[in-house]
Protein backbone atom coordinates (compact mmCIF):
# COMPACT_ATOMS: atom_id res chain seq x y z
CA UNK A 1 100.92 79.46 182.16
CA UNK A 2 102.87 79.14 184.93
CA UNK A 3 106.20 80.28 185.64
CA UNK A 4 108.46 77.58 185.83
CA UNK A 5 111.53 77.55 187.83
CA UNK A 6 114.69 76.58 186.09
CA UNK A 7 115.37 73.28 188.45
CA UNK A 8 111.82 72.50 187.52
CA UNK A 9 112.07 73.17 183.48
CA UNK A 10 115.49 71.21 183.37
CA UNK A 11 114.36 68.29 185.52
CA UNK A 12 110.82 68.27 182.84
CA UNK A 13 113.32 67.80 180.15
CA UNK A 14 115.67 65.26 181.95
CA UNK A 15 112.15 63.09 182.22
CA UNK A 16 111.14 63.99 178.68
CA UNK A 17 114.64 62.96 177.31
CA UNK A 18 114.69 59.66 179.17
CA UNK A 19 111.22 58.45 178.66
CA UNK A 20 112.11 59.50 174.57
CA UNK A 21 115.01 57.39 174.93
CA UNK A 22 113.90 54.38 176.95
CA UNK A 23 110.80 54.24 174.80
CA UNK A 24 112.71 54.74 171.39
CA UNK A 25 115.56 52.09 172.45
CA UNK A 26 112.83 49.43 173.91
CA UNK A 27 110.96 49.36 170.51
CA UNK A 28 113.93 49.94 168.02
CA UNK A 29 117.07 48.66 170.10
CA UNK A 30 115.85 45.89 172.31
CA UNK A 31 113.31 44.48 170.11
CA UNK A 32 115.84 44.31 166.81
CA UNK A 33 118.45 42.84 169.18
CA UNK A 34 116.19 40.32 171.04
CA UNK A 35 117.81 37.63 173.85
CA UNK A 36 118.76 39.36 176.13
CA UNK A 37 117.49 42.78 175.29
CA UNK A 38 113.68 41.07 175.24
CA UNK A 39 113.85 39.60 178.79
CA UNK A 40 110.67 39.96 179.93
CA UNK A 41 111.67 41.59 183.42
CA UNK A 42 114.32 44.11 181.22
CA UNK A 43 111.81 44.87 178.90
CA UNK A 44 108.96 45.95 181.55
CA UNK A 45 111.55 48.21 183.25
CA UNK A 46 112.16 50.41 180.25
CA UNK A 47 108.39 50.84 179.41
CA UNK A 48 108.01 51.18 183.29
CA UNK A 49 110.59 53.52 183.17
CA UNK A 50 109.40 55.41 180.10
CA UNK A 51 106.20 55.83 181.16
CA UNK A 52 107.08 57.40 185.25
CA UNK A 53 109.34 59.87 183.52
CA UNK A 54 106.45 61.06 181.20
CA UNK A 55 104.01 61.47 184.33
CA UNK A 56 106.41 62.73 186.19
CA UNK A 57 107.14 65.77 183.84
CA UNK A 58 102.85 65.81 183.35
CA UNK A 59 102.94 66.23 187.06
CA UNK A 60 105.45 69.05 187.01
CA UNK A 61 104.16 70.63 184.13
CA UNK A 62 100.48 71.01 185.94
CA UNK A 63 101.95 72.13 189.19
CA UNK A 64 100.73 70.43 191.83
CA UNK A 65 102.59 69.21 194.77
CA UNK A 66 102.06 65.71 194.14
CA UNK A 67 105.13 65.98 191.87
CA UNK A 68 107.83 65.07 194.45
CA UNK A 69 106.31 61.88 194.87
CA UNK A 70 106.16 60.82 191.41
CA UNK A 71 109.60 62.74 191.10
CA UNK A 72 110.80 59.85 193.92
CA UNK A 73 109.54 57.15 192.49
CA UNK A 74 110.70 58.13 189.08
CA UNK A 75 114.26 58.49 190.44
CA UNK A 76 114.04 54.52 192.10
CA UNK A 77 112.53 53.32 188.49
CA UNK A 78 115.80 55.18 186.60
CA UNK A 79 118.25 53.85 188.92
CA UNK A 80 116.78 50.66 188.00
CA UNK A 81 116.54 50.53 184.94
CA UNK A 82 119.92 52.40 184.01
CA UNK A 83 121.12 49.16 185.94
CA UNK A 84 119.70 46.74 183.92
CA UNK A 85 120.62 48.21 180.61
CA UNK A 86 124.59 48.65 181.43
CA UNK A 87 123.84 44.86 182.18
CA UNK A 88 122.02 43.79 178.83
CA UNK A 89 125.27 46.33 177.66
CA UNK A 90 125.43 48.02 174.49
CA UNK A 91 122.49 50.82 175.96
CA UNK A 92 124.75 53.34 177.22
CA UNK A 93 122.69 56.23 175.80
CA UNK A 94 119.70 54.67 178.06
CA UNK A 95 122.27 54.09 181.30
CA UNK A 96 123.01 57.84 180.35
CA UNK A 97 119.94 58.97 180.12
CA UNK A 98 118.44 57.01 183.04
CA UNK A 99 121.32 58.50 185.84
CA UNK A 100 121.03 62.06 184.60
CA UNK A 101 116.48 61.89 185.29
CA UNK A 102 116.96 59.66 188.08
CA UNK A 103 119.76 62.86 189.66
CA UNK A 104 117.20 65.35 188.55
CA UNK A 105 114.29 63.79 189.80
CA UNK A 106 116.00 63.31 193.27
CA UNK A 107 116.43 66.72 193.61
CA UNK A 108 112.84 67.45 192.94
CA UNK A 109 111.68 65.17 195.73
CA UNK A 110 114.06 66.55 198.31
């Protein structure tokens, strides 16, 4: 395997924590708390956001160059979505989550 660069392992594990917590917090949080939590727009953006952060860290984990664009868009989907949960409120461990990939990831697209 590859050697990975510590700005590349840590950002891996910024997108593996967030698409963990978006994932566990869409289908445990939001979908015991419903209203609000299950708007349909809300709701997308966390599996959306889940599911970038996981390909992003598959990108960087396989090495190719391609990873600073998924790394980008990652960062944009976050921002998002750490935006919409301090809105829904009571999600700050997502919001959390959500700035700290979306800070990683723009590093790794620079």
């Amino acid at each position: 395997m590859q050697k990975l660069s510590p700005e590349l392992r840590s950002c891996i594990e910024e997108c593996l924590r967030c698409h963990g917590t978006c994932l566990g917090m869409a289908m445990n949080h939001c979908l015991e708390q419903g209203g609000k939590h299950l708007e349909p727009r809300h709701f997308r953006l966390m599996l959306a956001c889940a599911e970038i952060c996981q390909t992003a860290a598959n990108f960087m984990l396989i090495g190719t160059p391609h990873h600073k664009h998924t790394c980008g868009e990652c960062a944009e989907i976050c921002e998002e979505c750490a935006s919409s949960c301090e809105q829904v409120g009571e999600m700050e461990e997502c919001v959390q989550a959500c700035r700290s990939c979306a800070e990683s990831c723009r590093k790794m697209a620079a």
